[in-house]
Protein backbone atom coordinates (compact mmCIF):
# COMPACT_ATOMS: atom_id res chain seq x y z
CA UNK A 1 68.29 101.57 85.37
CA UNK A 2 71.63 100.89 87.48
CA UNK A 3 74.25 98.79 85.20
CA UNK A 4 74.35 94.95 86.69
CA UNK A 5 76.55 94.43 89.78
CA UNK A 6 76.06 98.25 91.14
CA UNK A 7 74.85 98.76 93.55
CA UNK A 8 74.20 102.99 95.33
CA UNK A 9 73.60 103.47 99.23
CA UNK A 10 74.48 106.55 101.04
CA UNK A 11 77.80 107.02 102.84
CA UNK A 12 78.38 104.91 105.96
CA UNK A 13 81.29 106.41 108.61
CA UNK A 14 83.40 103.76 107.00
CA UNK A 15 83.67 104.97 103.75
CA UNK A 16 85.14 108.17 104.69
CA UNK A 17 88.37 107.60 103.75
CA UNK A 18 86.96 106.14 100.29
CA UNK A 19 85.70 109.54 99.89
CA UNK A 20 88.29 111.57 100.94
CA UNK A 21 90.43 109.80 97.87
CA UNK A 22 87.66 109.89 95.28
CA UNK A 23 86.85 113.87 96.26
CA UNK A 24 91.15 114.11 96.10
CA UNK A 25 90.96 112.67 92.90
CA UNK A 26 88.43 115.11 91.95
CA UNK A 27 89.80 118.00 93.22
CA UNK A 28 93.63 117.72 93.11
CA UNK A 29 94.40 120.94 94.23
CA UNK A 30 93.43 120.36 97.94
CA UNK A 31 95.48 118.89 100.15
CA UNK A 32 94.87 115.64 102.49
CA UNK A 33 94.12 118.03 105.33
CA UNK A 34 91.71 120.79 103.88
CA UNK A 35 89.60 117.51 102.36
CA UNK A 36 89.39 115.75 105.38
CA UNK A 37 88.66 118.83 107.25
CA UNK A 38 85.54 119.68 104.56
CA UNK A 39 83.89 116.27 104.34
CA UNK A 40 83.80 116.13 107.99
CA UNK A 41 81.94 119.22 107.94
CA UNK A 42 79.72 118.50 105.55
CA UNK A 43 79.11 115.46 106.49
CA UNK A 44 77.64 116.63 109.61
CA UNK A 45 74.94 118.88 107.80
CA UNK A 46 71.69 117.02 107.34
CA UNK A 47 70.80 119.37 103.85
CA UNK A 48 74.14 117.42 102.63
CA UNK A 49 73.62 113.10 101.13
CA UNK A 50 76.69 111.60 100.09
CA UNK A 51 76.19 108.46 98.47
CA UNK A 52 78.66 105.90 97.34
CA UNK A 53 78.62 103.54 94.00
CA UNK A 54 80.30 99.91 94.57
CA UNK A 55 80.55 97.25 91.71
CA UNK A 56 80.75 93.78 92.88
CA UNK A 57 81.54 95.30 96.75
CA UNK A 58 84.10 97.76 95.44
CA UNK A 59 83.41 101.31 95.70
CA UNK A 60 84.03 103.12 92.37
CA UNK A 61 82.86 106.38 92.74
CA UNK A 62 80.25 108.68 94.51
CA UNK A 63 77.46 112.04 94.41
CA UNK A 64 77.19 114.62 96.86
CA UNK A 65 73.84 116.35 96.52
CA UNK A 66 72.89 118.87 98.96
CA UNK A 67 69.38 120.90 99.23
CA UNK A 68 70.23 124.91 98.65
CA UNK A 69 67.52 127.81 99.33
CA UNK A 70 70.38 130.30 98.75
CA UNK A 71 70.09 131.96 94.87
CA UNK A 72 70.05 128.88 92.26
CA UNK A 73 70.62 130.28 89.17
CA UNK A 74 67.33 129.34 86.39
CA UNK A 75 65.63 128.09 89.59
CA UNK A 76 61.95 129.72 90.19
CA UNK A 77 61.48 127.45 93.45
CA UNK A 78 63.05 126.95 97.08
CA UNK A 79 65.09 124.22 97.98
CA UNK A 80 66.99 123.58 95.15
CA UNK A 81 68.71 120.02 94.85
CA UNK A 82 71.50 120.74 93.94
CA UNK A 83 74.60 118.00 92.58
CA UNK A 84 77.77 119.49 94.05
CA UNK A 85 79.86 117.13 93.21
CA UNK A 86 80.04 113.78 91.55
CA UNK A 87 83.40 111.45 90.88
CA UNK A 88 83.49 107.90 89.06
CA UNK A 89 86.77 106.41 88.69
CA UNK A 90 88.33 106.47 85.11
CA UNK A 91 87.51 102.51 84.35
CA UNK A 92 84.47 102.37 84.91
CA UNK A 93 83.37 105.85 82.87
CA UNK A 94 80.69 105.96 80.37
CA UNK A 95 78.82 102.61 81.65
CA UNK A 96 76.09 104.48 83.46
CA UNK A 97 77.30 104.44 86.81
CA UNK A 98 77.56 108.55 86.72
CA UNK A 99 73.75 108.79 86.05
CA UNK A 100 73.27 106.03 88.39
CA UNK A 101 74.55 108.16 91.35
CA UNK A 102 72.82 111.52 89.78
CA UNK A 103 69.41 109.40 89.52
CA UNK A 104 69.84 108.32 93.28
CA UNK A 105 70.45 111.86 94.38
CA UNK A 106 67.70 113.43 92.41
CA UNK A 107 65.41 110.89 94.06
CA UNK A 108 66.82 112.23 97.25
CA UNK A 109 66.32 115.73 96.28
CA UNK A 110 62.78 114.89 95.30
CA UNK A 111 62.25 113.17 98.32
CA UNK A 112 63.08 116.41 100.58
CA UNK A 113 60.55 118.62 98.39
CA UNK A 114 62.61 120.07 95.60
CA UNK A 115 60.79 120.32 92.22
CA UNK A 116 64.20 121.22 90.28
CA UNK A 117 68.22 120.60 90.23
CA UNK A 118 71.05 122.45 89.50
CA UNK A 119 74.90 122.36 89.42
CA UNK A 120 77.97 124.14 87.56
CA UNK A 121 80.86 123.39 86.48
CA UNK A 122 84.21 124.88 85.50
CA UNK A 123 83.91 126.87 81.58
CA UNK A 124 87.08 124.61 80.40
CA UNK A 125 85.54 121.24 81.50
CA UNK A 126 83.49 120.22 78.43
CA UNK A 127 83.38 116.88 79.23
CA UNK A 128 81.56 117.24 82.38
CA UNK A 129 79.28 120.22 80.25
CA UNK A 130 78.43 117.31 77.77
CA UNK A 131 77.48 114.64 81.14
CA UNK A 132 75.57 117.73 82.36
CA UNK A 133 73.36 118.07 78.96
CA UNK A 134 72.92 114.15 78.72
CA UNK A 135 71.50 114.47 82.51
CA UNK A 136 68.80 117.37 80.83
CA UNK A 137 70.44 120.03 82.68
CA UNK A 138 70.09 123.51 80.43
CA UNK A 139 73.06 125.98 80.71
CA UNK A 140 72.16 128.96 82.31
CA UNK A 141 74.42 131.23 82.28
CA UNK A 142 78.72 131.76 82.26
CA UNK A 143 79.83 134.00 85.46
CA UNK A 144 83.27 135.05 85.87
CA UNK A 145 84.82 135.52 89.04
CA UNK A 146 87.04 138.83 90.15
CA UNK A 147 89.45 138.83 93.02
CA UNK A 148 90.97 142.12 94.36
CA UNK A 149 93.32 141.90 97.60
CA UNK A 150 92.40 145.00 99.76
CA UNK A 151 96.03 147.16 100.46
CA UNK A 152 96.26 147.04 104.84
């Protein structure tokens, strides 16, 4: 059930730069170039749906779902939907229009043959954890990352 006055399409070349600010937003340590740069190449990959959320005509947030058939972890099938990322601006949090978008993408995912979702998240962010559990995601598994620079 979508909250009254939303309304969830996919992205439209026009709302690119509404995207570019919301995925900013969500990821602060890019910069202006390295986002644009990324959602124009994603957005050029048909196993990659963007949509957008707008209340009353305004867009307020968005999902990117794509379909993976890489290693999903938990996953026992091929594709995987899979929510990469997903961004609602701070007013209009915890009124649905999160699951809105997920529901949308799922449906999407569904659509293109997968039979199960995944997505991660960062070990500090609980509060995304929590949206993650209220979506019936189960955790998997924590991985953590090494980095080694090579000597020339």
């Amino acid at each position: 059930m979508k909250p009254n006055g939303l309304h969830i399409s996919p992205i439209k070349p026009a709302d690119f730069e509404t995207w570019v600010n919301f995925s900013l937003a969500l990821f602060p340590e890019s910069s202006q170039k390295e986002m644009e740069d990324d959602l124009r190449r994603i957005s050029k990959l048909h196993k990659y749906q963007i949509f957008i959320a707008r209340k009353d005509g305004s867009a307020i947030g968005f999902a990117t779902v794509t379909l993976r058939t890489d290693h999903v972890e938990g996953a026992k099938s091929s594709p995987v939907g899979y929510l990469e990322a997903i961004y609602v601006q701070p007013e209009y949090r915890n009124h649905g229009v999160a699951r809105a978008l997920f529901l949308q993408g799922q449906a999407w995912c569904k659509e293109k043959g997968c039979s199960e979702m995944g997505s991660d998240t960062w070990h500090w962010n609980k509060d995304a954890q929590a949206f993650h559990q209220k979506l019936g995601f189960k955790e998997e598994d924590i991985l953590v990352h090494f980095y080694k620079k090579i000597d020339p």
